[in-house]
N, C-alpha and C. Protein backbone atom coordinates (compact mmCIF):
# COMPACT_ATOMS: atom_id res chain seq x y z
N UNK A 1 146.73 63.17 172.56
CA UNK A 1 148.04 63.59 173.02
C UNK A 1 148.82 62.33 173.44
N UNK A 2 149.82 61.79 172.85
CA UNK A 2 150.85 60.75 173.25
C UNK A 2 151.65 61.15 174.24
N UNK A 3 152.29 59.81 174.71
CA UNK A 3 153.10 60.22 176.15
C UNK A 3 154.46 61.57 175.86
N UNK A 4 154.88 61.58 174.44
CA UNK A 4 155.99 62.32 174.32
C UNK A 4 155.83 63.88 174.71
N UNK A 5 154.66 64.15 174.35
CA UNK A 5 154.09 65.45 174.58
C UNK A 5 154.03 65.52 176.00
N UNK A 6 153.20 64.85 176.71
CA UNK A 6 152.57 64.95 178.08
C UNK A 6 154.23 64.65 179.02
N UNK A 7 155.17 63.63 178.53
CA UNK A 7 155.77 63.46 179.73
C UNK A 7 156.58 64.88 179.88
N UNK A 8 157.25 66.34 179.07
CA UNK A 8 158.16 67.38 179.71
C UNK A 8 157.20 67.98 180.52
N UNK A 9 155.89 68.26 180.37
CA UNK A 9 155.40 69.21 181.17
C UNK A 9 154.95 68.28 182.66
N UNK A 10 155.07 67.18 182.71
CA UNK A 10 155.22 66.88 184.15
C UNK A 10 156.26 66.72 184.49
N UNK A 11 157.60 66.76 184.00
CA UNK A 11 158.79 67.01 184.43
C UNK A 11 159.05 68.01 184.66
N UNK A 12 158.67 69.18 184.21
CA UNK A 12 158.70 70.61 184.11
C UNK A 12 157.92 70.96 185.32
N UNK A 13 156.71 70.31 185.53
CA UNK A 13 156.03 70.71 186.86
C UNK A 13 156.41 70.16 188.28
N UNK A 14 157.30 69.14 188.00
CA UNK A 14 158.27 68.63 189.56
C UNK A 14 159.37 68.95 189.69
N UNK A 15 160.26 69.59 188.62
CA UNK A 15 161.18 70.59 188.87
C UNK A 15 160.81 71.98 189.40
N UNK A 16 159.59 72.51 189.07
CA UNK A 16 159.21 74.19 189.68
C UNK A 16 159.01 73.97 191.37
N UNK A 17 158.12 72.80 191.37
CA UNK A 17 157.78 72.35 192.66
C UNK A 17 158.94 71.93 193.65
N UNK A 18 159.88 70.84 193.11
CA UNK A 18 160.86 70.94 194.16
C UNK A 18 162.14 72.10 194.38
N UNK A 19 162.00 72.61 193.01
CA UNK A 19 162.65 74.01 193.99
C UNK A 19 161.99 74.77 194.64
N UNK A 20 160.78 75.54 194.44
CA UNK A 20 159.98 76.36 195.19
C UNK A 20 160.11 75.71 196.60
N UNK A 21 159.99 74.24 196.63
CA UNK A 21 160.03 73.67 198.60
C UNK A 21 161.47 74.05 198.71
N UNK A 22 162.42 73.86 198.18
CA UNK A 22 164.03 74.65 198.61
C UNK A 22 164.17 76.00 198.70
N UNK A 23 163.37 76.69 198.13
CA UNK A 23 163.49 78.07 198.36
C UNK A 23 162.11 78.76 199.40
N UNK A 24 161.00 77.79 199.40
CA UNK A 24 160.43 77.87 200.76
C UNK A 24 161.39 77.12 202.00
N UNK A 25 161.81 76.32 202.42
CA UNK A 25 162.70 75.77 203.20
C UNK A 25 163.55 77.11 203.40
N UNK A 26 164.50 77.85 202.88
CA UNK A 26 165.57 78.72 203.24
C UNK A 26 165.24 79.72 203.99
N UNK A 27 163.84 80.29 203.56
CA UNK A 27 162.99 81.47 203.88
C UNK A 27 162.69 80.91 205.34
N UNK A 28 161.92 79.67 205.36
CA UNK A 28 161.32 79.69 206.83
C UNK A 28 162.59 79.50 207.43
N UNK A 29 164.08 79.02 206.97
CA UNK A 29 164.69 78.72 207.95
C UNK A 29 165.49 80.30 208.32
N UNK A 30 165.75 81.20 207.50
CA UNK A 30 166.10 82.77 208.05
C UNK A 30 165.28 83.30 208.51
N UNK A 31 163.58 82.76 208.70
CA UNK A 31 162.41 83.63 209.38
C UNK A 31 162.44 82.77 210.67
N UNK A 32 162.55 81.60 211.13
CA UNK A 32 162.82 80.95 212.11
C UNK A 32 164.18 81.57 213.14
N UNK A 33 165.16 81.42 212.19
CA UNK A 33 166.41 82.24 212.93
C UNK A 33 166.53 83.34 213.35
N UNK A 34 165.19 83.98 212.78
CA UNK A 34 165.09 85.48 213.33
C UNK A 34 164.31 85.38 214.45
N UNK A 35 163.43 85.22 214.43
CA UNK A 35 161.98 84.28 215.35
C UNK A 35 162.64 84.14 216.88
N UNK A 36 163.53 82.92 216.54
CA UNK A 36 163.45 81.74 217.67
C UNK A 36 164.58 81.81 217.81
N UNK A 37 165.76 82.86 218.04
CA UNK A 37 166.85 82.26 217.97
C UNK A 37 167.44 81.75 219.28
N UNK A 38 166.75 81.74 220.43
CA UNK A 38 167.01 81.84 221.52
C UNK A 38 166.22 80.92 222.64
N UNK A 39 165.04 80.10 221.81
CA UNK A 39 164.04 79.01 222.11
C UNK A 39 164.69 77.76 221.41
N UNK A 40 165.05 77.69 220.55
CA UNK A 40 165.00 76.72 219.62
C UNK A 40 166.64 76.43 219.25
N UNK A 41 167.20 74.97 219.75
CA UNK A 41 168.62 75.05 219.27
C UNK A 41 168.69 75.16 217.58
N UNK A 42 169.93 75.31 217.47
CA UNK A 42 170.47 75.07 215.71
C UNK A 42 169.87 74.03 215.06
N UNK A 43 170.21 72.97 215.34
CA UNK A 43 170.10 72.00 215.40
C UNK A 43 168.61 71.24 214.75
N UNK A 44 167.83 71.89 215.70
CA UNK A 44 166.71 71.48 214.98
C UNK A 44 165.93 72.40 214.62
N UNK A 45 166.12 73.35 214.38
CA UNK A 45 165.85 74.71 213.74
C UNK A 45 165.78 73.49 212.20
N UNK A 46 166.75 73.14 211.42
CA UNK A 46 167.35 72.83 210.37
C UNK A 46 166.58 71.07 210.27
N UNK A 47 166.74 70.49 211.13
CA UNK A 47 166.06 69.60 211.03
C UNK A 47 164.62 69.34 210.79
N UNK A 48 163.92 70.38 211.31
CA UNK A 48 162.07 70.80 211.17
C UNK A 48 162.57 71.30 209.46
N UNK A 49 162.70 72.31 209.35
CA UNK A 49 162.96 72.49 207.51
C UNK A 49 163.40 71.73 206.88
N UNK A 50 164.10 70.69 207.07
CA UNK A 50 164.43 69.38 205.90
C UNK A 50 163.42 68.55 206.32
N UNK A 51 163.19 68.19 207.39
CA UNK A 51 161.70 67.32 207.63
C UNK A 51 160.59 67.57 206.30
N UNK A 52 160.12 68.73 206.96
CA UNK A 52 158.53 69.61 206.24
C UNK A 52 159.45 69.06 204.65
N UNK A 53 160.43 69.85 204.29
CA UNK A 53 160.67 69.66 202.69
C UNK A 53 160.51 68.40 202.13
N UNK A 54 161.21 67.56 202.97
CA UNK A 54 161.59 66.05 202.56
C UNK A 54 159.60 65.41 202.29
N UNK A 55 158.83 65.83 203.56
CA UNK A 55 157.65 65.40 203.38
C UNK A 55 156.88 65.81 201.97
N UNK A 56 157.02 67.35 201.74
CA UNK A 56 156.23 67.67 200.50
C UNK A 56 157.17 67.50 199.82
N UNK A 57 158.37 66.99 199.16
CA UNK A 57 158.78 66.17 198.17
C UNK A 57 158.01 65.42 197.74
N UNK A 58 158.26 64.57 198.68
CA UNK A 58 157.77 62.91 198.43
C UNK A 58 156.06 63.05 198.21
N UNK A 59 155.15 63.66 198.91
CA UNK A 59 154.03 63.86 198.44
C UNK A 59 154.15 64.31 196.66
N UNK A 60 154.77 64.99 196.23
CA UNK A 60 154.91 65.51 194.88
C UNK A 60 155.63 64.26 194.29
N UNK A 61 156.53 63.94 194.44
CA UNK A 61 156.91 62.54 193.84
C UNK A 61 156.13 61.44 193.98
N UNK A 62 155.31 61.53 194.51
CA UNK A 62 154.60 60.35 194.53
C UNK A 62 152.94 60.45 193.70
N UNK A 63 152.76 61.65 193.82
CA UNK A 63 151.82 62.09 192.34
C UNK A 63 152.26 62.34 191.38
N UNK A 64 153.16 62.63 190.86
CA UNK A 64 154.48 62.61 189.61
C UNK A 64 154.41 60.90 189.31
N UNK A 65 154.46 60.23 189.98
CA UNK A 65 154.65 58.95 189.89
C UNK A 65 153.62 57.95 189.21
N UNK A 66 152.34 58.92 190.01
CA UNK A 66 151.00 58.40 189.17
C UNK A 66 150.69 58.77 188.30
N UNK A 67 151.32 59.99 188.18
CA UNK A 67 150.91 60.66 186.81
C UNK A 67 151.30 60.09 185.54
N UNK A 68 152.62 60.12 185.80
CA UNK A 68 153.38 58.64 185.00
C UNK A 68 152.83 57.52 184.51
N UNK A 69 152.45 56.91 185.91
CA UNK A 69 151.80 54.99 185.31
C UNK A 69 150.24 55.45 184.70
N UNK A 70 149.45 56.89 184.67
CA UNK A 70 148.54 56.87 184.13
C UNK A 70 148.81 56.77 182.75
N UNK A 71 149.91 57.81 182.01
CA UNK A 71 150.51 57.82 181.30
C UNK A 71 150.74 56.91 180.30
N UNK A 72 151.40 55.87 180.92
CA UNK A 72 151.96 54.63 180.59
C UNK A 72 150.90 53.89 180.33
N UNK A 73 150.11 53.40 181.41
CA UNK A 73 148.62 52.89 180.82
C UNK A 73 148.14 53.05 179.73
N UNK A 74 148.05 54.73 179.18
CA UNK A 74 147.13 55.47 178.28
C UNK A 74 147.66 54.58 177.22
N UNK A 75 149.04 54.14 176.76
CA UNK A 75 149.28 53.80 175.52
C UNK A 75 148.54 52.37 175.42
């Protein structure tokens, strides 16, 4: 299997992934607002959900990344 084949379906698999964390992010943040609305300012209600997202991004981009230079190697 050459890189042409292999590289859409890991593009294909860090696009499912970083939306699923945007559409997990929205959920915890209307299950939070329901939750906590009265413990927890606005403020960082929103800030903890872009945190967590921003973290499992970058964990996924950064194995996307290796997946890549394995890739690249292979040739």
């Amino acid at each position: 299997m050459d890189r042409k084949d292999r590289l859409p379906r890991y593009i294909e698999k860090y696009l499912v992934y970083s939306i699923s964390s945007i559409y997990v992010g929205v959920f915890l943040f209307f299950v939070l607002m329901k939750l906590l609305p009265d413990f927890m300012p606005f403020n960082s209600i929103i800030f903890i959900i872009f945190f967590a997202s921003s973290i499992f991004l970058m964990k996924i981009a950064d194995n996307w990344k290796k997946e890549l230079q394995e890739i690249a190697e292979d040739e």
